[in-house]
C-alpha atoms as a PDB file:
ATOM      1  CA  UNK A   1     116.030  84.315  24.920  1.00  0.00           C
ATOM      2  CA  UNK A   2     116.782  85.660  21.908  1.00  0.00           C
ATOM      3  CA  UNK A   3     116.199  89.191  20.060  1.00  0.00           C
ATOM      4  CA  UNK A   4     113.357  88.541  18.029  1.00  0.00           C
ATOM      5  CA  UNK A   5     111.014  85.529  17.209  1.00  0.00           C
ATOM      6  CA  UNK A   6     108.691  84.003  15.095  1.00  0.00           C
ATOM      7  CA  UNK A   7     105.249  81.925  15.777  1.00  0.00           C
ATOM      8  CA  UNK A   8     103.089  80.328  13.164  1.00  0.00           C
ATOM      9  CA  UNK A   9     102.367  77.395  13.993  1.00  0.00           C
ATOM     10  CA  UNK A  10      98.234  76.756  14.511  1.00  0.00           C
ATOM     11  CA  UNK A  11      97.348  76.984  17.742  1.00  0.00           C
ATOM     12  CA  UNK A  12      95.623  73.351  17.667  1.00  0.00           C
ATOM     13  CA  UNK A  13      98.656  72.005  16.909  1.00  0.00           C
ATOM     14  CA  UNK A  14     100.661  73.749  19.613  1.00  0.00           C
ATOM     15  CA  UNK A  15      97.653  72.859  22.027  1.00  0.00           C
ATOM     16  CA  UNK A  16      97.957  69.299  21.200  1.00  0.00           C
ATOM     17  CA  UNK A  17     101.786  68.812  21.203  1.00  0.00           C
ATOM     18  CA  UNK A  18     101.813  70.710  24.739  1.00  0.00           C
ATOM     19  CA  UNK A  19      98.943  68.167  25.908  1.00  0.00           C
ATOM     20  CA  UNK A  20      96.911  71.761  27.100  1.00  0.00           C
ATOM     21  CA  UNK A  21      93.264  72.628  26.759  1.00  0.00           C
ATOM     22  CA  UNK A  22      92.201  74.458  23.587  1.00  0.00           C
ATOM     23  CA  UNK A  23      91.010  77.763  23.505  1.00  0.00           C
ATOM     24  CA  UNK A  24      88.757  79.149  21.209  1.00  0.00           C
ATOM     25  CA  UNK A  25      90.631  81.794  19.444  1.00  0.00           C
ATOM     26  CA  UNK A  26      93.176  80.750  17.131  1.00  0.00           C
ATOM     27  CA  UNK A  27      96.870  82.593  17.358  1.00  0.00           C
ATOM     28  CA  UNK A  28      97.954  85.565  14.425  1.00  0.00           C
ATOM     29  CA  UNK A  29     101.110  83.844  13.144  1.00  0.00           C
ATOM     30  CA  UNK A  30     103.661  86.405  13.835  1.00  0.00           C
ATOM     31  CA  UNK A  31     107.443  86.464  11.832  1.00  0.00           C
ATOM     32  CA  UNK A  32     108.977  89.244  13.850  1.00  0.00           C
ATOM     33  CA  UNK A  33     108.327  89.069  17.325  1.00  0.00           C
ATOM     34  CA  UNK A  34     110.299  92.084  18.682  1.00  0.00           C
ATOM     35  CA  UNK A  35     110.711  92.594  22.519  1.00  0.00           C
ATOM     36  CA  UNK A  36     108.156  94.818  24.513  1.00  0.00           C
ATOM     37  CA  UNK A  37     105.177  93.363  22.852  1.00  0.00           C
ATOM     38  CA  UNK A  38     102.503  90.929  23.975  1.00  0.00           C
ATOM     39  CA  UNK A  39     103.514  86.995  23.511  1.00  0.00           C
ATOM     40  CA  UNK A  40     102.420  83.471  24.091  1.00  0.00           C
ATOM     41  CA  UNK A  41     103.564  81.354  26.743  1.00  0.00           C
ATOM     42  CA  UNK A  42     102.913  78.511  28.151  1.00  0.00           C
ATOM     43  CA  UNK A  43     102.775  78.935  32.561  1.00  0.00           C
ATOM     44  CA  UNK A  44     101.377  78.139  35.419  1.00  0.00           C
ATOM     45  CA  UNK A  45      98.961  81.604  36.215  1.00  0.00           C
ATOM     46  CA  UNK A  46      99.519  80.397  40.286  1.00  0.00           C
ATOM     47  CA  UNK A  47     101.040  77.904  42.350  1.00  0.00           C
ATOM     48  CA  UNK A  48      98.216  75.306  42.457  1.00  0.00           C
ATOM     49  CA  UNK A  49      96.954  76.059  38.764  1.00  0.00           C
ATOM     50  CA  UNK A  50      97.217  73.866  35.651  1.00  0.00           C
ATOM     51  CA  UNK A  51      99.482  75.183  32.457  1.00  0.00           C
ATOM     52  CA  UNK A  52      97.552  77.221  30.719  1.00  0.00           C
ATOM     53  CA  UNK A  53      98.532  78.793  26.836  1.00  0.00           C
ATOM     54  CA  UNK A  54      98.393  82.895  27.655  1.00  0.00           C
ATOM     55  CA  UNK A  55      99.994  85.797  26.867  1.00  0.00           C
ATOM     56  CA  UNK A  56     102.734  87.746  29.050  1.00  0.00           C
ATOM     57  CA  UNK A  57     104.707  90.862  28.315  1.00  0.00           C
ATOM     58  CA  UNK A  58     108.091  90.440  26.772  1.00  0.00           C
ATOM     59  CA  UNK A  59     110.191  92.159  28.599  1.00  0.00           C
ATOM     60  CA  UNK A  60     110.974  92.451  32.557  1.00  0.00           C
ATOM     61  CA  UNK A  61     110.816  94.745  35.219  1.00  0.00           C
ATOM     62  CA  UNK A  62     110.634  93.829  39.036  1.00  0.00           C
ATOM     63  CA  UNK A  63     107.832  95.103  41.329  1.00  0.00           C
ATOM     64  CA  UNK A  64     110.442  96.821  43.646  1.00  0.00           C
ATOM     65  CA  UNK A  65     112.156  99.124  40.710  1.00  0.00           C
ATOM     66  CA  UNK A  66     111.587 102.717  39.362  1.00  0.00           C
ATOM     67  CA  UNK A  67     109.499 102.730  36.437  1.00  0.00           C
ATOM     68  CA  UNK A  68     112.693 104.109  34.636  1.00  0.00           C
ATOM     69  CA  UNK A  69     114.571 100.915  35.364  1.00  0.00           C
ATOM     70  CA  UNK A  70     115.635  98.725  32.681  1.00  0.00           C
ATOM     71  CA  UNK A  71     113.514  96.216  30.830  1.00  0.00           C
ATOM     72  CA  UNK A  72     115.618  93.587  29.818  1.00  0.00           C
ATOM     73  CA  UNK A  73     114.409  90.612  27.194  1.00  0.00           C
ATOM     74  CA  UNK A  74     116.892  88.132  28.775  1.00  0.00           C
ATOM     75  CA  UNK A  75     119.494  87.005  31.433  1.00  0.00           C
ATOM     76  CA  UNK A  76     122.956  85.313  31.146  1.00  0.00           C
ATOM     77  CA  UNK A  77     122.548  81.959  32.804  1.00  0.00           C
ATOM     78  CA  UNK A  78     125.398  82.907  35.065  1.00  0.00           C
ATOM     79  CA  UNK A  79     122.909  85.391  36.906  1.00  0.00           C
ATOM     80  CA  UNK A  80     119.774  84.886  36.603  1.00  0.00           C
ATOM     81  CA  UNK A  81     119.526  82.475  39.511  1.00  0.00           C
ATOM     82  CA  UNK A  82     121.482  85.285  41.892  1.00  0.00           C
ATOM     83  CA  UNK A  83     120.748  88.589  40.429  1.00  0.00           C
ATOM     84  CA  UNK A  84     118.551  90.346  43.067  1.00  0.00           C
ATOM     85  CA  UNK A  85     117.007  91.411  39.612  1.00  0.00           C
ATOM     86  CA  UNK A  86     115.518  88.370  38.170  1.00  0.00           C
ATOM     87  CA  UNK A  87     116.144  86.178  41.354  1.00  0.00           C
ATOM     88  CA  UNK A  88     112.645  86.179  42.650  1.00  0.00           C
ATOM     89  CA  UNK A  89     111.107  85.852  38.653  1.00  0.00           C
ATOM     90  CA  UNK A  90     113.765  82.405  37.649  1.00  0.00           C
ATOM     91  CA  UNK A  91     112.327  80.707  41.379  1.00  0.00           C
ATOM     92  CA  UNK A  92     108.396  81.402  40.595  1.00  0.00           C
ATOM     93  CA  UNK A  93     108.025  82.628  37.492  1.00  0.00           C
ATOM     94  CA  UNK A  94     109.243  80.626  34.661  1.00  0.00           C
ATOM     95  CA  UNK A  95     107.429  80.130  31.299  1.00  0.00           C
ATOM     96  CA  UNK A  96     107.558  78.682  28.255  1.00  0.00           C
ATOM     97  CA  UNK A  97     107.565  80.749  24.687  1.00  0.00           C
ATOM     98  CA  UNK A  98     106.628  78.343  21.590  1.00  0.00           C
ATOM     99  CA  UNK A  99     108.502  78.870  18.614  1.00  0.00           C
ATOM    100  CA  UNK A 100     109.014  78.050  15.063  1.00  0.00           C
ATOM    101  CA  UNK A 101     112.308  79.895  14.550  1.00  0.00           C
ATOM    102  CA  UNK A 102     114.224  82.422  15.994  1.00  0.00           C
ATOM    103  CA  UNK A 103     116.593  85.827  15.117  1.00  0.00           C
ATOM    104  CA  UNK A 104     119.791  87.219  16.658  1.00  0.00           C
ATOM    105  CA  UNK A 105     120.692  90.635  15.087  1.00  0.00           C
ATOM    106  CA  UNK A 106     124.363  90.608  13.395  1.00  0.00           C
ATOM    107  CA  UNK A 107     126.179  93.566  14.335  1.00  0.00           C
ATOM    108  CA  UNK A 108     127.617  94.869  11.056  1.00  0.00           C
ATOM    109  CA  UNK A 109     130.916  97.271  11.950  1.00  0.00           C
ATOM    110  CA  UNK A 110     131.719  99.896   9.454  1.00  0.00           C
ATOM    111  CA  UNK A 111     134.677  99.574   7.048  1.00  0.00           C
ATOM    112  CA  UNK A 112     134.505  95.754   7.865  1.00  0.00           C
ATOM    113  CA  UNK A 113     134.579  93.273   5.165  1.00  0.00           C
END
């Protein structure tokens, strides 16, 4: 994932592209999604449930850590499926975040040109 992203897209249009029911409300469009706020995604709310278009916390913290443990936005690939951090979330937990663009903050060093 990245650090920040943006969602504008109307929700019928994501509804019908993703083939999932339609909902009622209709999504804000958003520009600047920062981590630790409240996003859509597309998931499966239990095992034996149909993909529904909800929204989950950005940000993760397993059930088993102090509530002073890190949130992180994102894992490498390399570790996510081993990590006794986000091993349990990558096997069951998986979603999908609709986008229409994302950012990556560029680290500017000072006195560099």
């Amino acid at each position: 994932m990245c650090g920040r992203f943006a969602l504008y897209s109307p929700y019928t249009k994501l509804s019908k592209a993703l083939r999932l029911p339609l909902e009622p409300e209709e999504l804000t469009p958003r520009y600047n999604v920062a981590p630790g706020a409240w996003i859509t995604a597309v998931r499966h709310p239990s095992d034996d449930a149909p993909l529904v278009m909800d929204e989950v916390w950005w940000g993760y913290r397993p059930h088993w850590a102090k509530e002073k443990a890190p949130e992180p936005i994102n894992a490498t690939v390399e570790k996510v499926a081993t990590s006794n951090y986000f091993r349990g979330a990558f096997a069951h937990y998986r979603c999908l975040v609709p986008a229409d663009g994302w950012y990556e903050p560029r680290l500017i060093h000072e006195g560099a040109d």
